[in-house]
Protein backbone atom coordinates (compact mmCIF):
# COMPACT_ATOMS: atom_id res chain seq x y z
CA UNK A 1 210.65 120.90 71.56
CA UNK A 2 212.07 121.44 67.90
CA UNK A 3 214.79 119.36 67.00
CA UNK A 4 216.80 121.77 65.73
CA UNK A 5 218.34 125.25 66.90
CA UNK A 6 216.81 128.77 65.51
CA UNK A 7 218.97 131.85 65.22
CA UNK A 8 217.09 135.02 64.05
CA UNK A 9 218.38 138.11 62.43
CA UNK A 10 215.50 140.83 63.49
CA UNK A 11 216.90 144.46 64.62
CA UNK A 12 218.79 146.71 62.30
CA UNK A 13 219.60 145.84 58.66
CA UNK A 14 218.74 142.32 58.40
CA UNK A 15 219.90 141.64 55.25
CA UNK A 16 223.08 143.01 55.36
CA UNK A 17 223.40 141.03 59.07
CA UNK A 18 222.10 137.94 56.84
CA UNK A 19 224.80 137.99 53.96
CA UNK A 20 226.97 138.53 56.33
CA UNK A 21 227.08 135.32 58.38
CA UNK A 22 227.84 133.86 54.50
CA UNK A 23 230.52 136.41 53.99
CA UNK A 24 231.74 135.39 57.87
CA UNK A 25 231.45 132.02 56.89
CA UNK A 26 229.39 131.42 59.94
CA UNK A 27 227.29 133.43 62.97
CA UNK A 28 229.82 134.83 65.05
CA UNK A 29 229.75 137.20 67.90
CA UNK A 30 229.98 141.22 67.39
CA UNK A 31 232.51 142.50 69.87
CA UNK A 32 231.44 145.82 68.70
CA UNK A 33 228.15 146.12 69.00
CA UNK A 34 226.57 148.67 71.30
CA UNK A 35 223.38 146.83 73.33
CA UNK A 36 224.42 144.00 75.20
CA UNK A 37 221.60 141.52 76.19
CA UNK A 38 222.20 138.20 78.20
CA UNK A 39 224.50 136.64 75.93
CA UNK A 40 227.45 138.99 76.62
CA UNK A 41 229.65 139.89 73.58
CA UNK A 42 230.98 136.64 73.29
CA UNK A 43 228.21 134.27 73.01
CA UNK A 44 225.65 133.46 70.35
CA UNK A 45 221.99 133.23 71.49
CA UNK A 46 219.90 130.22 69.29
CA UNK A 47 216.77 128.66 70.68
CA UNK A 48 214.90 125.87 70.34
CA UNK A 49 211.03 125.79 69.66
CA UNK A 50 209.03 124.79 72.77
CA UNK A 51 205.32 123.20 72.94
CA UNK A 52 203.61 126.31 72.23
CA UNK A 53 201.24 126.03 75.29
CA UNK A 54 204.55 126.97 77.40
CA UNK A 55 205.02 129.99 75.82
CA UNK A 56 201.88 131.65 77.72
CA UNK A 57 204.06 130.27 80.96
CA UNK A 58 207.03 132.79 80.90
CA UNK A 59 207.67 136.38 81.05
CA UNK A 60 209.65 136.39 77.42
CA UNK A 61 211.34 134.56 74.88
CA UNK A 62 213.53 133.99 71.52
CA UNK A 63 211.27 132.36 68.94
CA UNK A 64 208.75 134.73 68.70
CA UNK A 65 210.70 137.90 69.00
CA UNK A 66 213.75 136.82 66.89
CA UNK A 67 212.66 133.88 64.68
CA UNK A 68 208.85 133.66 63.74
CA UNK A 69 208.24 136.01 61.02
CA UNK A 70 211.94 137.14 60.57
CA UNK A 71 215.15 135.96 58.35
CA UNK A 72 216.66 132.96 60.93
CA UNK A 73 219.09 130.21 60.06
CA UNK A 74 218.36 126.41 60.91
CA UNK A 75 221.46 125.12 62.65
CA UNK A 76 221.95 121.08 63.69
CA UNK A 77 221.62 120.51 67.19
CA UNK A 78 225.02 118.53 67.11
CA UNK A 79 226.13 122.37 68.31
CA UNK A 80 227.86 122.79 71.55
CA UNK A 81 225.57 124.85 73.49
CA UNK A 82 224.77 126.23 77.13
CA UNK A 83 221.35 126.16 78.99
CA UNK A 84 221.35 129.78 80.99
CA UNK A 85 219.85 129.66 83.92
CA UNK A 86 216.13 131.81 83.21
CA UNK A 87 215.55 134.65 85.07
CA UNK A 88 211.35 135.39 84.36
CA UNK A 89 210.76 139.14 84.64
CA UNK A 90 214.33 140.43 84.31
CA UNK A 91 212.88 143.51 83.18
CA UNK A 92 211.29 143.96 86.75
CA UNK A 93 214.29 143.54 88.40
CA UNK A 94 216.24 146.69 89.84
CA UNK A 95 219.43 146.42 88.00
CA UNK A 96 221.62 146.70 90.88
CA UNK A 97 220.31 143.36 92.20
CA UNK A 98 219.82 141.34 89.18
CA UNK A 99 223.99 142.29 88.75
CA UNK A 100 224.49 141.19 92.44
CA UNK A 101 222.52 138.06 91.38
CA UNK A 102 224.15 136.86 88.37
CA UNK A 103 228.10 138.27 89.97
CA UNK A 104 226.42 135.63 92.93
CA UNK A 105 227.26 132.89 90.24
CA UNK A 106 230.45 133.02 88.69
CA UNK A 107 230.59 130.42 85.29
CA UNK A 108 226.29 130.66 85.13
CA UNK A 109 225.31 131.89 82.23
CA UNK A 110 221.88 133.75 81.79
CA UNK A 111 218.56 134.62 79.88
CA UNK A 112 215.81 136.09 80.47
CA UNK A 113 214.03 134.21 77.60
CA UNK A 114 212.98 130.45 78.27
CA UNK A 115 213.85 128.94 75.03
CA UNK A 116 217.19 130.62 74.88
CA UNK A 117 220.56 128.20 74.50
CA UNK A 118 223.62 130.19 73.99
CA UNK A 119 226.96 128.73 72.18
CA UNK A 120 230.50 130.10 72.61
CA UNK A 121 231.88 132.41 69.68
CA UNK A 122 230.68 131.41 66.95
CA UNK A 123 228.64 129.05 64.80
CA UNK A 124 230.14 127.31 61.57
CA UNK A 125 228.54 127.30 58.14
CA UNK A 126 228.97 123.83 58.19
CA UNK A 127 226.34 123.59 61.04
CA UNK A 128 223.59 125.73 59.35
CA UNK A 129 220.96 123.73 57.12
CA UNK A 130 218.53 125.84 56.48
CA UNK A 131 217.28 129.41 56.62
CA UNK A 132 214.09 131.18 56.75
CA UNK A 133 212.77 133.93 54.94
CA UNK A 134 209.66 135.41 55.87
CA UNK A 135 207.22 135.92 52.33
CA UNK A 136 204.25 137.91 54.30
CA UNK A 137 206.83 140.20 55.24
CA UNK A 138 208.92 141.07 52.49
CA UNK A 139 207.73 144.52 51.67
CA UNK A 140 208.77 145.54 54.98
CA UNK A 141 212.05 143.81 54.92
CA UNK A 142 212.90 145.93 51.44
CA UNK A 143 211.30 149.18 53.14
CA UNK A 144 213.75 149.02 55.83
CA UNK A 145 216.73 147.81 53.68
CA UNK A 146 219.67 150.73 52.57
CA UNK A 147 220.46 150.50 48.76
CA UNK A 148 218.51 147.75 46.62
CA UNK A 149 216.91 145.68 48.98
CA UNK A 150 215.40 142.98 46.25
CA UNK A 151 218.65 142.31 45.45
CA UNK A 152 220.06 141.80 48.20
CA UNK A 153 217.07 139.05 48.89
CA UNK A 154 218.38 137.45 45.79
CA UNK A 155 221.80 137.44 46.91
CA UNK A 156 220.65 135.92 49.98
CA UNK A 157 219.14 133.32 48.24
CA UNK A 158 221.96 132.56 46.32
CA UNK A 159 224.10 132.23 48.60
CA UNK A 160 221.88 129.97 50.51
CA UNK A 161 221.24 127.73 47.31
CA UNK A 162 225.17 127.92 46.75
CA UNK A 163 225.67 126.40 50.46
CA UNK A 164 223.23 123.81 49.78
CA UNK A 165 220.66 125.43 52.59
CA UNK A 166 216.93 124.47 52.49
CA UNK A 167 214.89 127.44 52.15
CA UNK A 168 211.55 127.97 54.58
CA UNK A 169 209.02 130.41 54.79
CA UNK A 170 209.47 131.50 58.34
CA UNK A 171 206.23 133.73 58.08
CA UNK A 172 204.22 130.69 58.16
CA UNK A 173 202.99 130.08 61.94
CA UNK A 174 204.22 126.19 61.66
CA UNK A 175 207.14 126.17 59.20
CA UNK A 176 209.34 124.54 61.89
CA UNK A 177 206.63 121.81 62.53
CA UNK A 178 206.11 121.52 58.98
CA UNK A 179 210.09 121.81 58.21
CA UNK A 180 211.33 119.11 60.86
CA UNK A 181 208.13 116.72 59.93
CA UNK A 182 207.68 117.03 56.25
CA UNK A 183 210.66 118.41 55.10
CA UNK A 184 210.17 117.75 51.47
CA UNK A 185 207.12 119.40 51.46
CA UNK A 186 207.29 122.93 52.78
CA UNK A 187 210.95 123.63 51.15
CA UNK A 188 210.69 127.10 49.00
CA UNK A 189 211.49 126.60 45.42
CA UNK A 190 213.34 129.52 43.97
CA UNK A 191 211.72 130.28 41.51
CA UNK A 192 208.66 130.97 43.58
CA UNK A 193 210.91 132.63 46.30
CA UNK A 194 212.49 134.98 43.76
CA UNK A 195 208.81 135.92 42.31
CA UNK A 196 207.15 136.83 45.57
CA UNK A 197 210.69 139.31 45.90
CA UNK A 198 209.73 140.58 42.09
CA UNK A 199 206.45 141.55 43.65
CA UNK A 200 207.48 143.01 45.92
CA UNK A 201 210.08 145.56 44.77
C-alpha cells in the first residue's frame, strides 16, 4: 500500500477542475454537481495504491480509473479519512436493494472501489505535496480543454511550483513507487515539464 493518498481529476475539464482546487485553496466537495457516486455530495473520495496483484481481486477501483494516467494531487496521509465498507459488483446490484442495503446501515459509508478512502468536506492545500501530470497524455488533455489549453498547463504548473508541490509524471506506470521511494529522482523539472506542453500545443 502507498504511503500516501491519491486524488484524481479525470471527467470533464480537468484543468479547469485542477486550477481550481488552487483557486479553492484546497479539494472540496461540489454540492452542485449532477452524478453522484458513493461519496455523496459531501465527501471527498482519495485512495491509496494497493499491491498491484490485488487489483485483479475486485470488481473496480480508484487508482486506475481516476489517478494513473490523469492530473491527481499527492495528499499526506496525516488526513482524516473513512474506510467505506466495499461493495464488489455494485453495478450488478438492482438498485432498489443495494439502497435497502446501505439505508440497512445508518453512519456506514460506501464504495464500490477497493482502494477508495473518503474524507469529510474538504481537503486543505496545506495537506497536498505533490501533483501529477500525465506527459504521454498531454495532447489529449489540450484536445479536450475549452480556450488555450497549454496555458492553462502552465498555469497549473505555476501554481504548483508557487505552493511548493513536487511535480510527477503520473503517466508513468510506477511514478508512485518511484515518487514515495526515490523521491529526488523522478521529480519533473520545469523546464522539461513546460517543453513537453510546447510540443504539444
Amino acid at each position: 500500500m502507498s504511503k500516501y493518498y491519491y486524488h484524481g481529476v479525470k471527467r470533464g475539464l480537468v484543468l479547469d477542475k485542477a486550477l481550481e482546487i488552487f483557486q479553492k485553496g484546497g479539494i472540496k466537495c461540489m454540492p452542485g454537481v449532477r452524478k453522484i457516486g458513493f461519496n455523496g455530495l459531501d465527501h471527498v473520495s482519495v485512495c491509496m495504491k494497493e499491491p498491484v496483484e490485488e487489483y485483479g481481486n475486485h470488481s473496480n477501483n480508484a487508482f486506475y480509473n481516476y489517478v494513473q494516467n490523469s492530473i491527481c494531487f499527492i495528499i499526506l496521509d496525516t488526513i482524516e479519512t473513512i474506510k467505506p465498507e466495499i461493495i464488489e459488483n455494485a453495478d450488478k446490484w438492482n438498485r432498489f436493494e443495494l439502497v435497502g442495503y446501505m439505508n440497512s446501515k445508518p453512519g456506514f459509508r460506501f464504495s464500490d472501489m477497493f482502494d477508495e478512502w473518503q474524507v469529510y468536506k474538504e481537503i486543505p492545500l496545506s495537506a497536498i505535496i505533490g501533483i501529477g501530470i500525465p506527459l504521454e497524455e498531454l495532447d489529449t488533455i489540450l484536445t479536450k480543454t475549452s480556450g488555450n489549453g497549454a496555458e492553462k498547463i502552465k498555469k497549473l504548473i505555476t501554481c504548483a511550483l508557487e505552493s511548493g508541490l513536487d511535480i510527477v509524471d503520473s503517466s508513468d506506470p510506477n511514478f508512485v513507487e518511484k515518487y514515495e521511494s526515490e523521491k529526488e529522482v523522478v521529480l519533473l523539472a520545469p523546464t522539461k515539464l513546460l517543453s513537453a506542453v510546447d510540443q504539444n500545443e
